[in-house]
Each structure stands twice: as C-alpha cells, then as structure tokens.
C-alpha atoms as a PDB file:
ATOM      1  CA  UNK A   1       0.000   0.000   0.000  1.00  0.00           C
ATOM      2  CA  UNK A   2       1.186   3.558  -0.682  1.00  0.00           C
ATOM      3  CA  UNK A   3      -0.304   6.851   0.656  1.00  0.00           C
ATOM      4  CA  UNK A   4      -0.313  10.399   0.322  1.00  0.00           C
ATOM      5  CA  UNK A   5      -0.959  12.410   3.592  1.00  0.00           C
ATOM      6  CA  UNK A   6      -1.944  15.765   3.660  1.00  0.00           C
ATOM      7  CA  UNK A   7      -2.545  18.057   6.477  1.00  0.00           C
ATOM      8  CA  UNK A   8      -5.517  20.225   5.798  1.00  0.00           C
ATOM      9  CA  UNK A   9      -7.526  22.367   7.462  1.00  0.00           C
ATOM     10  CA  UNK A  10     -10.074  21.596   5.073  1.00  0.00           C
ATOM     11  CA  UNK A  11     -11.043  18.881   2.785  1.00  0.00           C
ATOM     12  CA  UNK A  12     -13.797  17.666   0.659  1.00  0.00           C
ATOM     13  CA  UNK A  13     -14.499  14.837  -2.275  1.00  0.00           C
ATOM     14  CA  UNK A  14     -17.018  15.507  -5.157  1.00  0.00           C
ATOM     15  CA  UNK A  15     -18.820  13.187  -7.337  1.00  0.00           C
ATOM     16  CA  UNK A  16     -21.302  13.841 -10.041  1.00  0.00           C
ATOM     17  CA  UNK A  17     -21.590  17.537  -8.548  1.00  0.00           C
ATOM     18  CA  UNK A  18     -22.666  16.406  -5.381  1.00  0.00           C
ATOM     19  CA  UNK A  19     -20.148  16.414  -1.980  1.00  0.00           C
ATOM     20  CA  UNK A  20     -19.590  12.674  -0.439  1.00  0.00           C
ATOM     21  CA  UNK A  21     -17.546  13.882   2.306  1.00  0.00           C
ATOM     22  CA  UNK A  22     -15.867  17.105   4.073  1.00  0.00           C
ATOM     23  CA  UNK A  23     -13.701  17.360   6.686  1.00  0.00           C
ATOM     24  CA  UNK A  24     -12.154  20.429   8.913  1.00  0.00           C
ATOM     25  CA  UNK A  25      -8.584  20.086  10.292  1.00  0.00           C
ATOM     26  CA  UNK A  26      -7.049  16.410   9.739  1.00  0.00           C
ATOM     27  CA  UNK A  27      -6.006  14.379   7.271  1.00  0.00           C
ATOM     28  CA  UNK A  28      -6.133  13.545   3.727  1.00  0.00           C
ATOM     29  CA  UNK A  29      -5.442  10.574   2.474  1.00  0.00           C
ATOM     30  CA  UNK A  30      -4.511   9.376  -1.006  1.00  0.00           C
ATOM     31  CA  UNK A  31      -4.928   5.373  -0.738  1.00  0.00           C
ATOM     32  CA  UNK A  32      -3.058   3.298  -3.637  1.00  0.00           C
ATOM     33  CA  UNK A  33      -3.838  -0.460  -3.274  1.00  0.00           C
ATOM     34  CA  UNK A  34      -1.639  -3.619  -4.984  1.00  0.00           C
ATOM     35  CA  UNK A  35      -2.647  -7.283  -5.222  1.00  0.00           C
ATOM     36  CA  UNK A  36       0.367  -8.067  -2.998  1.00  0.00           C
ATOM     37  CA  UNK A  37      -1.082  -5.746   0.059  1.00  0.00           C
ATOM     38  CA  UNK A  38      -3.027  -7.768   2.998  1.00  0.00           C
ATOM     39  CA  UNK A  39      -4.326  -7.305   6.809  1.00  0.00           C
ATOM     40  CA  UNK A  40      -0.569  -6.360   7.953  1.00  0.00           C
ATOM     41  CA  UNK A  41      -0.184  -3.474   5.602  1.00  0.00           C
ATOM     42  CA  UNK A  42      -3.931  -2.134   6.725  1.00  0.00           C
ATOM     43  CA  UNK A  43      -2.654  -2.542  10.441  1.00  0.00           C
ATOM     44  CA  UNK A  44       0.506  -1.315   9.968  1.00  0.00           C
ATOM     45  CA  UNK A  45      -0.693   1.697   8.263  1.00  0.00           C
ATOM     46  CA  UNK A  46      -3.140   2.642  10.222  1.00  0.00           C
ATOM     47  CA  UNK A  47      -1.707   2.661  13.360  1.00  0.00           C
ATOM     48  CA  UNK A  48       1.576   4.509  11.666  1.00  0.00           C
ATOM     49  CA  UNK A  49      -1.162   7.355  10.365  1.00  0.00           C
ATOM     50  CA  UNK A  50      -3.491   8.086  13.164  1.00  0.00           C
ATOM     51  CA  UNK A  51      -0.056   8.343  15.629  1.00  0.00           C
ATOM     52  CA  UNK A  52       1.660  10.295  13.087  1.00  0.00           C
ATOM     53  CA  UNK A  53       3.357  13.360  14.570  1.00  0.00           C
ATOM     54  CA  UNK A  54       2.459  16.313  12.305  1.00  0.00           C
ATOM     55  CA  UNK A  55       0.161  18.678  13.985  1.00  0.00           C
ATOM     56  CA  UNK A  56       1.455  21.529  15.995  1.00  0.00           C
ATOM     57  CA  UNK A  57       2.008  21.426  19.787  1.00  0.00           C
ATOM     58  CA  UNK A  58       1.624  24.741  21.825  1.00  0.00           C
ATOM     59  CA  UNK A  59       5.038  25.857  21.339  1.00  0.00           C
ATOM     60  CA  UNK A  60       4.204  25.333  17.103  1.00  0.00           C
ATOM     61  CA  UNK A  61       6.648  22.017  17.035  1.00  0.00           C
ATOM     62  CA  UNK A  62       4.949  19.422  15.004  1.00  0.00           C
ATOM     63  CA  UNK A  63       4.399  16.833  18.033  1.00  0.00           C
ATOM     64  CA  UNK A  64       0.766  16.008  17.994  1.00  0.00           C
ATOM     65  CA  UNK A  65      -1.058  13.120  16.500  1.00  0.00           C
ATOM     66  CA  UNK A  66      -4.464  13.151  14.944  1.00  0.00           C
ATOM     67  CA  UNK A  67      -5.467  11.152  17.260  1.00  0.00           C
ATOM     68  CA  UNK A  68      -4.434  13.757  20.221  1.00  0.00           C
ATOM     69  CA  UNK A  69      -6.032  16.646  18.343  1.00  0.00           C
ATOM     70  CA  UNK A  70      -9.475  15.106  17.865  1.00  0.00           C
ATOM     71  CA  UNK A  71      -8.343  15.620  14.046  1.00  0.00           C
ATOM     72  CA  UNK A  72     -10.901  14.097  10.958  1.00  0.00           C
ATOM     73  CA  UNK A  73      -9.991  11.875   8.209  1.00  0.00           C
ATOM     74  CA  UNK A  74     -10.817  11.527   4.747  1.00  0.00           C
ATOM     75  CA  UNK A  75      -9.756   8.451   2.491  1.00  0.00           C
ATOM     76  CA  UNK A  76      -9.882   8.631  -0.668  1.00  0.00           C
ATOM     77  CA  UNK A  77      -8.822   5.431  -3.406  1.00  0.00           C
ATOM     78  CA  UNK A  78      -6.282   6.497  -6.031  1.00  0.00           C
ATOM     79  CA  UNK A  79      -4.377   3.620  -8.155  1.00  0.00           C
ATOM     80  CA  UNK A  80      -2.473   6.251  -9.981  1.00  0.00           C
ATOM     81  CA  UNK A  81       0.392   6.082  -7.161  1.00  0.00           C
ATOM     82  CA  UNK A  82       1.223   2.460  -8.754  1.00  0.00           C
ATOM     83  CA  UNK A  83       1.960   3.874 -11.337  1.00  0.00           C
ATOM     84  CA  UNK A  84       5.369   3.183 -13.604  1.00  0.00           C
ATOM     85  CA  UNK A  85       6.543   5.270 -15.443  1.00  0.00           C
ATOM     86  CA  UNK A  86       9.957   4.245 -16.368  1.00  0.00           C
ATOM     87  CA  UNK A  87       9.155   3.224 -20.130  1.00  0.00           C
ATOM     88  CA  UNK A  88       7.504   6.070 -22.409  1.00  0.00           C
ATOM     89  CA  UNK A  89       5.523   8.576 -21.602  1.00  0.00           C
ATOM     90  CA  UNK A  90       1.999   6.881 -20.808  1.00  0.00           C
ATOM     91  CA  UNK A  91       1.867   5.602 -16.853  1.00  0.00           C
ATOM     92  CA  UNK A  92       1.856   2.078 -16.618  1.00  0.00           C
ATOM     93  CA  UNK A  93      -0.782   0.519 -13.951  1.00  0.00           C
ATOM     94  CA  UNK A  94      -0.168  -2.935 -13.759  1.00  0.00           C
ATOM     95  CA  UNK A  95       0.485  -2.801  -9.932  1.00  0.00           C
ATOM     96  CA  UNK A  96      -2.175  -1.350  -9.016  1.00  0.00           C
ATOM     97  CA  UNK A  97      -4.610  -3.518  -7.332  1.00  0.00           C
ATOM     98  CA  UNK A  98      -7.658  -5.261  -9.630  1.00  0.00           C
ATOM     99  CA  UNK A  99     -10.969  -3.924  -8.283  1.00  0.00           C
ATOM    100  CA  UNK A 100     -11.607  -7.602  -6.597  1.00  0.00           C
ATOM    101  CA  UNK A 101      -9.085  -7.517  -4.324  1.00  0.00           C
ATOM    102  CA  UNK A 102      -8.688  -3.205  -3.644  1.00  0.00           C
ATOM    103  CA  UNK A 103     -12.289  -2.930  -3.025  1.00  0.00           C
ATOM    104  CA  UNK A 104     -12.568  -5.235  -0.065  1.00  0.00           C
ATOM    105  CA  UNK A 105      -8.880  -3.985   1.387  1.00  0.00           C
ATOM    106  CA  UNK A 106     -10.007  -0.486   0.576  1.00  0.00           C
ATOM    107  CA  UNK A 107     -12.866  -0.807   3.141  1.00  0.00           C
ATOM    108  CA  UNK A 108     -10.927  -2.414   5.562  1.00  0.00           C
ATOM    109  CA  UNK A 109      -8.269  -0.373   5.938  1.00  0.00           C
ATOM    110  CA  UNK A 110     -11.424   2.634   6.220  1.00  0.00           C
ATOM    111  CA  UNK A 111     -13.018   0.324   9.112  1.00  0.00           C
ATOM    112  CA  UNK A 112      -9.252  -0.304  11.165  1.00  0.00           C
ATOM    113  CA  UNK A 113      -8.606   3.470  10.648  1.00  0.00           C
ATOM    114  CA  UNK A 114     -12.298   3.894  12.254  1.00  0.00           C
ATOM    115  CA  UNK A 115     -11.474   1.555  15.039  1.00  0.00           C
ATOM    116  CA  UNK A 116      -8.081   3.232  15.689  1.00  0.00           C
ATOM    117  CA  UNK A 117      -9.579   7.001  15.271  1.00  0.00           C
ATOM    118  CA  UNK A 118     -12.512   5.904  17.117  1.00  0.00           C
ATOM    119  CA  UNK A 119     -14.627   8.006  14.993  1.00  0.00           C
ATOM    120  CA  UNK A 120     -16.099   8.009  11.335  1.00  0.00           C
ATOM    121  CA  UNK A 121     -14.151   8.755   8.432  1.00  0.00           C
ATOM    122  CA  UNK A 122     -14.991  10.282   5.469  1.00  0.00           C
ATOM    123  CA  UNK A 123     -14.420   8.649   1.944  1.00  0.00           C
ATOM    124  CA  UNK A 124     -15.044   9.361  -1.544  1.00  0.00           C
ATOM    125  CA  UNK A 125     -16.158   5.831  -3.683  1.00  0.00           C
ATOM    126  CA  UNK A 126     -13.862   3.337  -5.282  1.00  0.00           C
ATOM    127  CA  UNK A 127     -13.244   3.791  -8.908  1.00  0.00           C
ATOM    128  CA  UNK A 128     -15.799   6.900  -9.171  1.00  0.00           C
ATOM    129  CA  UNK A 129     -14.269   9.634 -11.065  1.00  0.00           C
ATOM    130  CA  UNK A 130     -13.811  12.058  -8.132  1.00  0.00           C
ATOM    131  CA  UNK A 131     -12.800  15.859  -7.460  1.00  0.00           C
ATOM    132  CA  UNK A 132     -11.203  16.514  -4.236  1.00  0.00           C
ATOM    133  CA  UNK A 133     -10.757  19.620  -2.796  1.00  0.00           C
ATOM    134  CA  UNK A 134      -8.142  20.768  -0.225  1.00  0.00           C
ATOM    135  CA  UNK A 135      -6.642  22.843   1.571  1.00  0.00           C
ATOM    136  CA  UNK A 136      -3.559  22.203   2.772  1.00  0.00           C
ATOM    137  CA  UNK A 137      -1.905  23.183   6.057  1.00  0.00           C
ATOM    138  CA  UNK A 138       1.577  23.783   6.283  1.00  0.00           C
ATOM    139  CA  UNK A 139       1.716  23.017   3.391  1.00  0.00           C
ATOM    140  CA  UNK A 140       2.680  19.182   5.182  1.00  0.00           C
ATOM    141  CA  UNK A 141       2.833  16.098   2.625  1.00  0.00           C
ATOM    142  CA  UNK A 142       3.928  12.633   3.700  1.00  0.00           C
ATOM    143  CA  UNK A 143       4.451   9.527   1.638  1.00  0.00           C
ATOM    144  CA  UNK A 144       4.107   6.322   3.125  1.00  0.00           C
ATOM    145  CA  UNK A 145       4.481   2.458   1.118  1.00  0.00           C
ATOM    146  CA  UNK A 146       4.174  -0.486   3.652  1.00  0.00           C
ATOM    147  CA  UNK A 147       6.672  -1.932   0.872  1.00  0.00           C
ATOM    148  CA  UNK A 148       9.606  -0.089   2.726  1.00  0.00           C
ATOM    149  CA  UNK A 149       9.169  -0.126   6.548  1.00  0.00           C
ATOM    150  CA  UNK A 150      11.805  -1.942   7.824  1.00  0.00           C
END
C-alpha cells in the first residue's frame, strides 16, 4: 500500500456535482492499493497514520497526533500512485490492485482506521471519477508504502 498524507484544514471529495464527504482540520489521504497488500499493511498503516506526529504542539513544534487533536480523516482510493513510469511517456498501472481484491482492502483499511480514530471517516467511492478539494496546512505532505518499513 502507498499513501499520500496531507494536512488540511479543510477537505472535501465531489462526485457527479454532489459532496460525499468534508472534513475540517485532519487528514487527507490518497490510498493506492496492490494485489500483494493484505491485513498487515492495513494494520501497519493505520496505526503509523493516526499516531503520526504532524500537527502543531503549543510551542508550534509538530508533536501532535491526529489522534491527540481530535483531528478528521478523509480516504480517498487512487491507483495512480502504482503507477510506472519508467518506459515512455503513458503511466503504466499494472500494480495497481484489480478492483476484486482493492475494493474489499479499501474498506478495511477505512473500518481499522475507524477503530483506531474511534470516529467516522470520510471517503469518496472506489473507482468513481472524483474531485477533491483541499486545503492544505503547512503546506505538510507525507508519503508512506508499507513496501519499505523496515
């Protein structure tokens, strides 16, 4: 699994002209699923993202976790971060997970990071083309692949 994080104080996700989800201050995150990816890569990365130390303390030192600020989430799918683009000029997305196998890790990885945020989070819908909206704080943007965490 690879993500993109964002810290925003705002997000939302659009489909057919109509909102999904918005969030305030929290996360965004980009979700790119391979046939490889299981259970340990959802637990793994959701326990790495909701203690992730990237919001501001008191004294303005990114020390906080989204879990300490009370911070939302939204997940959003995006196979283009499989992408390869070694050869040519046209991305290659053979990694990227078949829908078969990313839809049902796709909602489990939304469900752990529910059970380790403790609250709802917001999501856009698998394979829908999608417009998502941000603003992003900092500007703070994190890249995370389960592939490399040793």
């Amino acid at each position: 699994m690879k993500v993109v994080i964002q810290r925003v104080s705002r997000a939302d996700v659009t489909i057919n002209g109509t909102v999904k989800s918005a969030i305030g201050n929290g996360l965004l995150v980009l979700l790119g699923i391979e046939d490889a990816d299981g259970q340990e890569d959802i637990t793994w990365l959701s326990n790495k993202i909701v203690n992730l130390r990237i919001f501001n303390d008191d004294a303005g030192v990114m020390n906080r976790s989204l879990l300490e600020t009370g911070g939302e989430l939204l997940l959003i799918s995006q196979f283009t971060l499989h992408a390869a683009t070694k050869k040519g000029n046209r991305p290659s997305y053979m990694k990227a997970g078949k829908p078969e196998i990313a839809i049902p890790l796709y909602e489990k990885m939304r469900q752990q990071l529910e059970a380790d945020l403790g609250k709802q989070v917001g999501t856009g819908e698998f394979g829908a083309d999608m417009k998502v909206s941000l603003l992003n704080d900092g500007p703070v943007t994190i890249i995370i692949d389960t592939k490399n965490r040793e």
